[in-house]
Protein backbone atom coordinates (compact mmCIF):
# COMPACT_ATOMS: atom_id res chain seq x y z
CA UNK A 1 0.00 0.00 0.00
CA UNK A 2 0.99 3.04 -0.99
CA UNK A 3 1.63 5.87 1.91
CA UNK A 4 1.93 9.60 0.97
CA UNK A 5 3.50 12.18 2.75
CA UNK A 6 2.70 16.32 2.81
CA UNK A 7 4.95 18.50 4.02
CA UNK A 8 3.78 22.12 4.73
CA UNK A 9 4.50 25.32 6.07
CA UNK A 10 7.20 25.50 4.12
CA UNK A 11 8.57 28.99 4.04
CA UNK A 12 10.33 28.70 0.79
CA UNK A 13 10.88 25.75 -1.21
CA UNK A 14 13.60 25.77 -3.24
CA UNK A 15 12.70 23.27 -6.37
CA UNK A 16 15.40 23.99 -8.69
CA UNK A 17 13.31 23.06 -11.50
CA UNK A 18 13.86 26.18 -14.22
CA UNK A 19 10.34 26.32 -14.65
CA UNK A 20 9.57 27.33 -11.28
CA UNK A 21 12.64 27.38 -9.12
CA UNK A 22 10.80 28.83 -5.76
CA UNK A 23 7.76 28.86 -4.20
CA UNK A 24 6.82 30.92 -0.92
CA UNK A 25 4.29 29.46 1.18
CA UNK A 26 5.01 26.49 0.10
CA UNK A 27 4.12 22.31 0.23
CA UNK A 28 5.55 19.06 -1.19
CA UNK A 29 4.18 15.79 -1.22
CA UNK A 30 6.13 12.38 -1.43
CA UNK A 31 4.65 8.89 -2.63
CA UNK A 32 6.41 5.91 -3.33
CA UNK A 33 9.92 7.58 -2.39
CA UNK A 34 9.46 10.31 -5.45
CA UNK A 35 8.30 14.08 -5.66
CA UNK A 36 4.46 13.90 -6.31
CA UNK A 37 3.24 17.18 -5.88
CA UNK A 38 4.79 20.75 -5.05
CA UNK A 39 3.12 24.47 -5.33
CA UNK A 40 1.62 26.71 -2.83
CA UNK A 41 0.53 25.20 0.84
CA UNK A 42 -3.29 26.60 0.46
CA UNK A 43 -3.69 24.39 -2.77
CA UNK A 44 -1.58 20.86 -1.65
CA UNK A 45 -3.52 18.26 -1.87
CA UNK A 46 -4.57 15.34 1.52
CA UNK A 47 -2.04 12.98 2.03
CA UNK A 48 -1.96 9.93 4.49
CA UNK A 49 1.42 11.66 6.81
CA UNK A 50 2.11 15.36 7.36
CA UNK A 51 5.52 16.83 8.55
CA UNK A 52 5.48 20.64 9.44
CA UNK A 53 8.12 22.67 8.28
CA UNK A 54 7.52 25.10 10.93
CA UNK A 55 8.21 28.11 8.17
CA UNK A 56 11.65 26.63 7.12
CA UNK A 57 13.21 26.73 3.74
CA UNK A 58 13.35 23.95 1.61
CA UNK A 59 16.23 22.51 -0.89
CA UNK A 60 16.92 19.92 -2.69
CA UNK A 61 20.00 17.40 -1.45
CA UNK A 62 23.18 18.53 -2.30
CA UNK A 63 24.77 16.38 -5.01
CA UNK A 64 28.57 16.60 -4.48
CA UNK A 65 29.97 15.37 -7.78
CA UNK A 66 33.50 15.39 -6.89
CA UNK A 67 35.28 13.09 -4.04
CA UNK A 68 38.26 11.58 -2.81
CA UNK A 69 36.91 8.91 0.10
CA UNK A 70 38.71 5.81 -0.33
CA UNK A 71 42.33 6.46 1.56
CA UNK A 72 43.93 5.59 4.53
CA UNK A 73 46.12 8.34 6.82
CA UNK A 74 46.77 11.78 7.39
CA UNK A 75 48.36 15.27 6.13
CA UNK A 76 48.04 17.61 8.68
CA UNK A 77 51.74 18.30 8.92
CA UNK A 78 51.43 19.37 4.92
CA UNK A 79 48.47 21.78 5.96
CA UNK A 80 50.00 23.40 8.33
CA UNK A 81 53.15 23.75 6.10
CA UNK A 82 50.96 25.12 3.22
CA UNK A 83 49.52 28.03 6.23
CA UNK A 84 53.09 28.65 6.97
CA UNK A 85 53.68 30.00 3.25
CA UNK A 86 54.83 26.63 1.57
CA UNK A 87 53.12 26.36 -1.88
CA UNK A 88 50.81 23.61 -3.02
CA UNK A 89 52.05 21.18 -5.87
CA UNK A 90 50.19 18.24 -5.82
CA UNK A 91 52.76 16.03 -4.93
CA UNK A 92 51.80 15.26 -1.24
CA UNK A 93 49.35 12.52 -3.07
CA UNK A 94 52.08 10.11 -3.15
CA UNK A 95 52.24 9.89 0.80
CA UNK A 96 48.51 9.07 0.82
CA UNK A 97 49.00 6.65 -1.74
CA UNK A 98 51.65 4.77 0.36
CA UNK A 99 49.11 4.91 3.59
CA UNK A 100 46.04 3.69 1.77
CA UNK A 101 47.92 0.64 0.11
CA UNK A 102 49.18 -0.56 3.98
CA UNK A 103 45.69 -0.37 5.01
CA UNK A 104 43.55 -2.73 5.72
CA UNK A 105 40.12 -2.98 3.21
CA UNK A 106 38.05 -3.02 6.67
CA UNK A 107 39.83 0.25 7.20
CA UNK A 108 39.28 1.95 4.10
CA UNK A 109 35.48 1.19 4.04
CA UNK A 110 34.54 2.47 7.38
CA UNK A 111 36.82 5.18 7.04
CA UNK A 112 34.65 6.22 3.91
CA UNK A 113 31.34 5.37 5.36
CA UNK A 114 32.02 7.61 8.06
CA UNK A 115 32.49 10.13 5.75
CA UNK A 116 29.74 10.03 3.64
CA UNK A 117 27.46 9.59 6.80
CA UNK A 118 29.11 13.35 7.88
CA UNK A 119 27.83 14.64 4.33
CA UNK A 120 24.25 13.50 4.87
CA UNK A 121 24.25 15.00 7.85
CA UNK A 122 25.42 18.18 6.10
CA UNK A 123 22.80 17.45 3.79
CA UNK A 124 24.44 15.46 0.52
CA UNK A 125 21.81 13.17 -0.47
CA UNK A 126 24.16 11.97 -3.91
CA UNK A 127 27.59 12.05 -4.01
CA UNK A 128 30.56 10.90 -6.20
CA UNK A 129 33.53 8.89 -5.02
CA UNK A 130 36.82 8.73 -7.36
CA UNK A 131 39.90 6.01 -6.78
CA UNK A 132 43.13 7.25 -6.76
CA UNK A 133 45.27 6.62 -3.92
CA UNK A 134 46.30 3.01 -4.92
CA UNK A 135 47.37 3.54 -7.97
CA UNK A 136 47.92 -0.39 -8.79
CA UNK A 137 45.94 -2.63 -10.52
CA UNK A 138 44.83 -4.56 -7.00
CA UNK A 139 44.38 -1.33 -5.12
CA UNK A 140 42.25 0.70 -7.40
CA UNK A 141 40.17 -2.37 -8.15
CA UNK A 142 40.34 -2.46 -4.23
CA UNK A 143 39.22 1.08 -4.03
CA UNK A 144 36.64 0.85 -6.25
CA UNK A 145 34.56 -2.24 -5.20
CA UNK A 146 34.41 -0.20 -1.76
CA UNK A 147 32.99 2.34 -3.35
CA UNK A 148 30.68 0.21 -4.93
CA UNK A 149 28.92 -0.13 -1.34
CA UNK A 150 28.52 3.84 -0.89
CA UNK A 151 27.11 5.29 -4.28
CA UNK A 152 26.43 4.31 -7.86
CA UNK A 153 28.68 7.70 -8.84
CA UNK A 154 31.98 5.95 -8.62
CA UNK A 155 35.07 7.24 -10.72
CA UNK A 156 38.34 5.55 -12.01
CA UNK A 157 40.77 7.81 -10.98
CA UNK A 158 44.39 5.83 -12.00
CA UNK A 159 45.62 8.52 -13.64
CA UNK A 160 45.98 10.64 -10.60
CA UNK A 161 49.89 10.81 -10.48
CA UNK A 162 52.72 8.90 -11.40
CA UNK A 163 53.45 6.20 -9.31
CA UNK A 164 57.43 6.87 -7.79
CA UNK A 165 58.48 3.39 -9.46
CA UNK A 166 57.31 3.57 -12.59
CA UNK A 167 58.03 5.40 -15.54
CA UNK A 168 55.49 7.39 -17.20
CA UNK A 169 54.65 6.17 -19.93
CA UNK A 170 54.42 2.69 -18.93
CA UNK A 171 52.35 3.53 -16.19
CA UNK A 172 49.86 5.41 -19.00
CA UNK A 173 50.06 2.00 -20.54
CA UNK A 174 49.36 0.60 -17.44
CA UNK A 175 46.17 2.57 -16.79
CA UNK A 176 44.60 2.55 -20.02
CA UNK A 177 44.90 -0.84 -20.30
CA UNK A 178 45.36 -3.93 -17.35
CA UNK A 179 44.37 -1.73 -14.81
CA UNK A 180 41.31 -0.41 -16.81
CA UNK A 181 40.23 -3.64 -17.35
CA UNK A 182 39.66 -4.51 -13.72
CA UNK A 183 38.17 -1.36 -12.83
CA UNK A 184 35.63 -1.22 -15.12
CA UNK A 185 32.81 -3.28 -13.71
CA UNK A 186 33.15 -1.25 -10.42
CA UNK A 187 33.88 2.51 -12.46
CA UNK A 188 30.81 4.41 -14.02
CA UNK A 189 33.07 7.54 -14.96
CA UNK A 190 36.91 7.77 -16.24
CA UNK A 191 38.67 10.48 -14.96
CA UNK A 192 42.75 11.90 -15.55
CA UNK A 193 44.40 14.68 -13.11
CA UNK A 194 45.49 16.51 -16.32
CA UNK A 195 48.40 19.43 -15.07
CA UNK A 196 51.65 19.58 -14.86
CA UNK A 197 53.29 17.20 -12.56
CA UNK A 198 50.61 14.61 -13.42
CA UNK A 199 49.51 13.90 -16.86
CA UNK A 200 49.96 15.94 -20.30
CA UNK A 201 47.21 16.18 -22.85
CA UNK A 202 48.59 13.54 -25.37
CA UNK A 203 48.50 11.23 -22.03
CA UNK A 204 44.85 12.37 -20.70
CA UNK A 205 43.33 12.02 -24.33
CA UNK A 206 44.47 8.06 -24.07
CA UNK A 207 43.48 7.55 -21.08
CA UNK A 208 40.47 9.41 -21.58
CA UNK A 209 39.61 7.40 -24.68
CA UNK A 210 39.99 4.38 -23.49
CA UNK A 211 37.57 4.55 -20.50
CA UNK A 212 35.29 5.97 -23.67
CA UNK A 213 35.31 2.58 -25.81
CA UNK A 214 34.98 0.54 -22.34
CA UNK A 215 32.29 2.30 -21.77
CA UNK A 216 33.01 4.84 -19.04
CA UNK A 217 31.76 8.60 -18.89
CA UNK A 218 34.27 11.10 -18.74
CA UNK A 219 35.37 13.58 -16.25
CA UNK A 220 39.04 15.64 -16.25
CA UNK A 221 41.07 17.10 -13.05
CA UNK A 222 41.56 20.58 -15.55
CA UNK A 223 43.03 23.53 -15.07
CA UNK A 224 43.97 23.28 -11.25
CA UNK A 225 47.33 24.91 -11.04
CA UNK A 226 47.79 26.61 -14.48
CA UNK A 227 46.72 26.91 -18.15
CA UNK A 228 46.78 24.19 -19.68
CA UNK A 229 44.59 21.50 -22.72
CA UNK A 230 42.51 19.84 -19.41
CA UNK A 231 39.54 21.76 -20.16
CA UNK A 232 39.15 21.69 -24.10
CA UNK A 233 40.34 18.39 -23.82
CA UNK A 234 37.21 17.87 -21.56
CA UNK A 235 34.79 19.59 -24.13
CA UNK A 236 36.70 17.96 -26.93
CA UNK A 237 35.60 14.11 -26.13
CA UNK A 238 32.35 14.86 -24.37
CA UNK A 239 33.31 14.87 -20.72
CA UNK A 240 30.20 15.46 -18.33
CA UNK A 241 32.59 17.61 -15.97
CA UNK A 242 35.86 19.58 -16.13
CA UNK A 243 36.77 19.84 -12.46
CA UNK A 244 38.77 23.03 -10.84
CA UNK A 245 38.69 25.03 -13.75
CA UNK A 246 40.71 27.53 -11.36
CA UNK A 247 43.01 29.04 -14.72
CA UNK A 248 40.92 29.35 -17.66
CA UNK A 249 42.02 31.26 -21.01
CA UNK A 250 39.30 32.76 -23.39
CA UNK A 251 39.68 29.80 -25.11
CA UNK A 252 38.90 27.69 -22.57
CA UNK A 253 35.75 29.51 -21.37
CA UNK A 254 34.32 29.34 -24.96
CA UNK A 255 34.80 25.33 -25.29
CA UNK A 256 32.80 25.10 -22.06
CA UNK A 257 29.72 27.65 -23.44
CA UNK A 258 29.57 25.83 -27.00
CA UNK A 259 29.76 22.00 -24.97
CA UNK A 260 27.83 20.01 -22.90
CA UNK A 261 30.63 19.47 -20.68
CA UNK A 262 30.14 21.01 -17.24
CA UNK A 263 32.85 23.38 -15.27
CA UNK A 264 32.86 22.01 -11.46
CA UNK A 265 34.76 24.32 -9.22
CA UNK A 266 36.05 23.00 -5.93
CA UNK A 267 36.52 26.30 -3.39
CA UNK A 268 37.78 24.15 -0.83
CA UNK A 269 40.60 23.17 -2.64
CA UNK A 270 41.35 27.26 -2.89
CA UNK A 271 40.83 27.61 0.71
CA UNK A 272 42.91 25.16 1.88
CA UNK A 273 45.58 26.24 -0.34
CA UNK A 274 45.86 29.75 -0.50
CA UNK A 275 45.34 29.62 -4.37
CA UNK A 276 43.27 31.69 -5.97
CA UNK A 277 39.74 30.94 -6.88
CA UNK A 278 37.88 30.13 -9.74
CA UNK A 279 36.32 33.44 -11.65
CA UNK A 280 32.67 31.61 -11.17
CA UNK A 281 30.94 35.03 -12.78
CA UNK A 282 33.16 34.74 -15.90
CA UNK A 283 31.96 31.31 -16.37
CA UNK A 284 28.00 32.41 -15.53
CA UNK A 285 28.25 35.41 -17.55
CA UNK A 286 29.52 33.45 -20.56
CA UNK A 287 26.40 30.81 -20.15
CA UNK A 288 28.40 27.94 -18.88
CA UNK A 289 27.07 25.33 -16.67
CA UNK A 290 28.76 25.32 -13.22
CA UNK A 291 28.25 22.79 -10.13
CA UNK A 292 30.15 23.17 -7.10
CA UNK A 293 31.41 20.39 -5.09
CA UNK A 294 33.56 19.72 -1.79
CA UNK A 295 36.88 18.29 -3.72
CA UNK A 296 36.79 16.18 -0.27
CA UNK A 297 40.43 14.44 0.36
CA UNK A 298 42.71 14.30 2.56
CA UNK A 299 45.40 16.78 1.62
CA UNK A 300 43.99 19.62 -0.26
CA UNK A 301 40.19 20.38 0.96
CA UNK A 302 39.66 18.28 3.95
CA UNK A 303 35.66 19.50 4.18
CA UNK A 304 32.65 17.27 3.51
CA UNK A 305 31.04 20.59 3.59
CA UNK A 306 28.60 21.62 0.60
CA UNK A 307 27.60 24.17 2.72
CA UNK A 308 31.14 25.18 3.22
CA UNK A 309 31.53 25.29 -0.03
CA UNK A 310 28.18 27.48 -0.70
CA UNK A 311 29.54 30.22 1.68
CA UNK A 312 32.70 30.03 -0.10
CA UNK A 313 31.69 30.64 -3.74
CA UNK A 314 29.51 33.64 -3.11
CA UNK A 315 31.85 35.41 -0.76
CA UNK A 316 35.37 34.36 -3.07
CA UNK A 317 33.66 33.51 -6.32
CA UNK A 318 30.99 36.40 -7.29
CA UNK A 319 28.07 34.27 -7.03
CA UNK A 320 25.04 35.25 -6.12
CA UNK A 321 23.12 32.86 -3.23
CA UNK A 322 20.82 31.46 -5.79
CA UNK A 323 23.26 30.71 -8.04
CA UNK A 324 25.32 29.23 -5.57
CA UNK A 325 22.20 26.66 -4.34
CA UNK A 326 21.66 26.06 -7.80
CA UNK A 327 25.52 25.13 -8.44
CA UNK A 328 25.21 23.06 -5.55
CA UNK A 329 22.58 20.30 -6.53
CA UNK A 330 21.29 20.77 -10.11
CA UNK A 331 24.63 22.26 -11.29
CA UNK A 332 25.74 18.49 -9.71
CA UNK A 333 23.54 16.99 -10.69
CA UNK A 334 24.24 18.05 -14.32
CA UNK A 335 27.74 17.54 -13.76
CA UNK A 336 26.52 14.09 -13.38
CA UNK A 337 24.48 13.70 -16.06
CA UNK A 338 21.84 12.95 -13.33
CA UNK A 339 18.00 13.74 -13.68
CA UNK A 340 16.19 12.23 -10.95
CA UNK A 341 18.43 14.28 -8.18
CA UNK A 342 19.35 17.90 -7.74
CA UNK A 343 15.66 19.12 -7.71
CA UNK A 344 12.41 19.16 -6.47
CA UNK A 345 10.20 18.53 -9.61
CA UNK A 346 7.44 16.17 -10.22
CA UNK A 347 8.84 12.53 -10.91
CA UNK A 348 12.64 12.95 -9.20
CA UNK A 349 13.67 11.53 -6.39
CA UNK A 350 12.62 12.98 -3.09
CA UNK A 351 16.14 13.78 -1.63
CA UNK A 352 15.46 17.28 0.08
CA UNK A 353 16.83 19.36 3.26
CA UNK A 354 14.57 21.08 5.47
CA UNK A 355 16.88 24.05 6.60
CA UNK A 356 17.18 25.44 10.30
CA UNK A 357 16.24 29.15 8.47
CA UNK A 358 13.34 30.60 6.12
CA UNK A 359 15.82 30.89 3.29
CA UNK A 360 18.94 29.17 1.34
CA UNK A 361 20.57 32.54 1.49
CA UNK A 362 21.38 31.51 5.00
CA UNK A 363 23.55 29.41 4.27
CA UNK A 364 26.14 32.10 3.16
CA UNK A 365 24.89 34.66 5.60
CA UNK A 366 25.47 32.19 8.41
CA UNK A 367 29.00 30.65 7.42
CA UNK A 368 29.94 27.73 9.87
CA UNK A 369 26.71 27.43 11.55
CA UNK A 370 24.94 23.86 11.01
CA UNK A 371 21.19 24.94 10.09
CA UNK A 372 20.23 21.00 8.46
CA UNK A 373 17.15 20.21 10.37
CA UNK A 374 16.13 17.29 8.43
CA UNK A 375 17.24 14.97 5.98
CA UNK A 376 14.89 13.04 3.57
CA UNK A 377 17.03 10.79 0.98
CA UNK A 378 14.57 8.67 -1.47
CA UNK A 379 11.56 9.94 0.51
CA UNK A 380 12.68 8.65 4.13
CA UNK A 381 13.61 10.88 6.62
CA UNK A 382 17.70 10.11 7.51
């Protein structure tokens, strides 16, 4: 049987659906773990449970569509370095690398299921989780069949440096093929840390384009640390996501308006790094799609924050709170190529967050301050 459930006195929904993105006064109603109904509280229809809002806003779940979960150990002492005035490189990845291979898989899974349980908390209903801190054919297999357990947006991440005993262009060989293979079944997305230090473009585009004919989506580290081919390299083969986006050319910014391909910018990453941050209004202005996600890992952006991240992008960014709510769950969603998540429309998946305030704006007026009051993921309250 069938149970439905109304939930009124909303002060303002926020659906994300373009046609009518928010309603004041508002009411939803869930059946059978889906958004039935939504539109103003005087006209919502009987249902068999009711949940008052009490007047508070409501979102959709965040979708966080870029995340480093599966790793072992810790890199405080490189933090606190980076504070001090030491600059950020990348190459601290090899020391997590080293720590999640000597753990334990019972480690490595509760580890990440602790984290993801901190972002729905925080209010992530969908989240992505890349490999790329074994870096072997056993340990990103490893990685990924943990991942497996925590989401259905799990990422082949191989190519996220150069292992320290390897060469690199048998290790390219390496990725795009043996280790490919065995990540496969557990990888929905393909993705290549294209900079310098990492991978070039003639290496991403293999890589890239061989997670293409084994059937992965594609998704490109681009643009981090410098110019550089990441991002048109992204647009180029039909990636869903080019992720950082942090130095972008005029070139770059026009491959990403004329694609599909969606420009994810991490803030935390910035924060944590002193670096600076993305130009989100460039992007905006110039019609691009933009999501924002947490970048959560263990060296540079240590937050499982969307929130965090909110704050961030319309006080360092130039976004405006609505754009920065949008950014955060159908900008992820797109980055995703998802539908039934990142808003509140008829038919999608009832994943929503009933926020301690009467608006999303809070959430960047009141940095810091946890103002989740409930959690509903696939219609059940968390």
């Amino acid at each position: 049987m069938t149970t439905t459930t109304l939930i009124d006195r909303i002060g303002l929904l926020y659906t994300g659906d373009p046609e009518r993105e928010e309603i004041a006064d508002a009411a939803l109603v869930i059946e059978d773990g889906l958004v039935a109904w939504t539109g103003p509280a005087a006209e919502a229809p009987a249902a068999d449970e009711r949940v008052d809002a009490g007047g508070r806003a409501v979102i959709p779940g965040f979708v966080d569509s870029h995340a480093h979960l599966i790793f072992a150990g810790d890199r405080t002492a490189e933090f606190e370095a980076r504070m001090s005035g030491e600059p950020y490189t990348g190459g601290g990845i090899r020391t997590t690398v080293a720590a999640t291979r000597a753990a334990g898989e019972a480690e490595l899974a509760t580890h990440a299921f602790s984290l993801v349980r901190e972002m729905r908390a925080q209010g992530t209903t969908t989240v992505e989780i890349k490999s790329g801190y074994g870096l072997t054919v056993e340990h990103e297999r490893r990685s990924l069949e943990i991942a497996t357990t925590l989401t259905d947006e799990t990422t082949f991440l191989g190519a996220h440096v150069v292992p320290a005993d390897i060469d690199a262009d048998s290790y390219v060989r390496l990725v795009a093929g043996e280790m490919l293979e065995a990540c496969a079944p557990y990888a929905k997305w393909v993705d290549v840390f294209c900079e310098r230090g990492a991978f070039d473009g003639d290496q991403t585009r293999e890589i890239l384009s061989a997670g293409l004919k084994a059937g992965l989506g594609a998704r490109v580290h681009a643009n981090q640390l410098g110019e550089g081919p990441g991002v048109r390299i992204a647009c180029e083969l039909g990636a869903a996501s080019a992720d950082h986006c942090t130095h972008l050319s005029a070139a770059d910014v026009d491959a990403l308006a004329s694609s599909g391909t969606v420009a994810t910018l991490l803030p935390g990453a910035e924060f944590s790094t002193r670096s600076p941050y993305p130009d989100a209004r460039r992007l905006i202005d110039a019609g691009v799609t933009v999501a924002l996600a947490t970048d959560c890992n263990p060296g540079s952006s240590f937050t499982s924050s969307m929130a965090f991240c909110v704050a961030l992008a319309v006080r360092e960014m130039r976004m405006m709170p609505l754009e920065a709510i949008r950014a955060a769950t159908y900008g992820g969603a797109r980055a995703l190529r998802r539908t039934d998540v990142g808003w509140l429309r008829r038919g999608a998946r009832a994943d929503l967050v009933v926020l301690d305030a009467p608006s999303y704006v809070h959430l960047a007026y009141r940095p810091g301050v946890p103002l989740v009051h409930q959690v509903f993921h696939g219609g059940l309250l968390l």
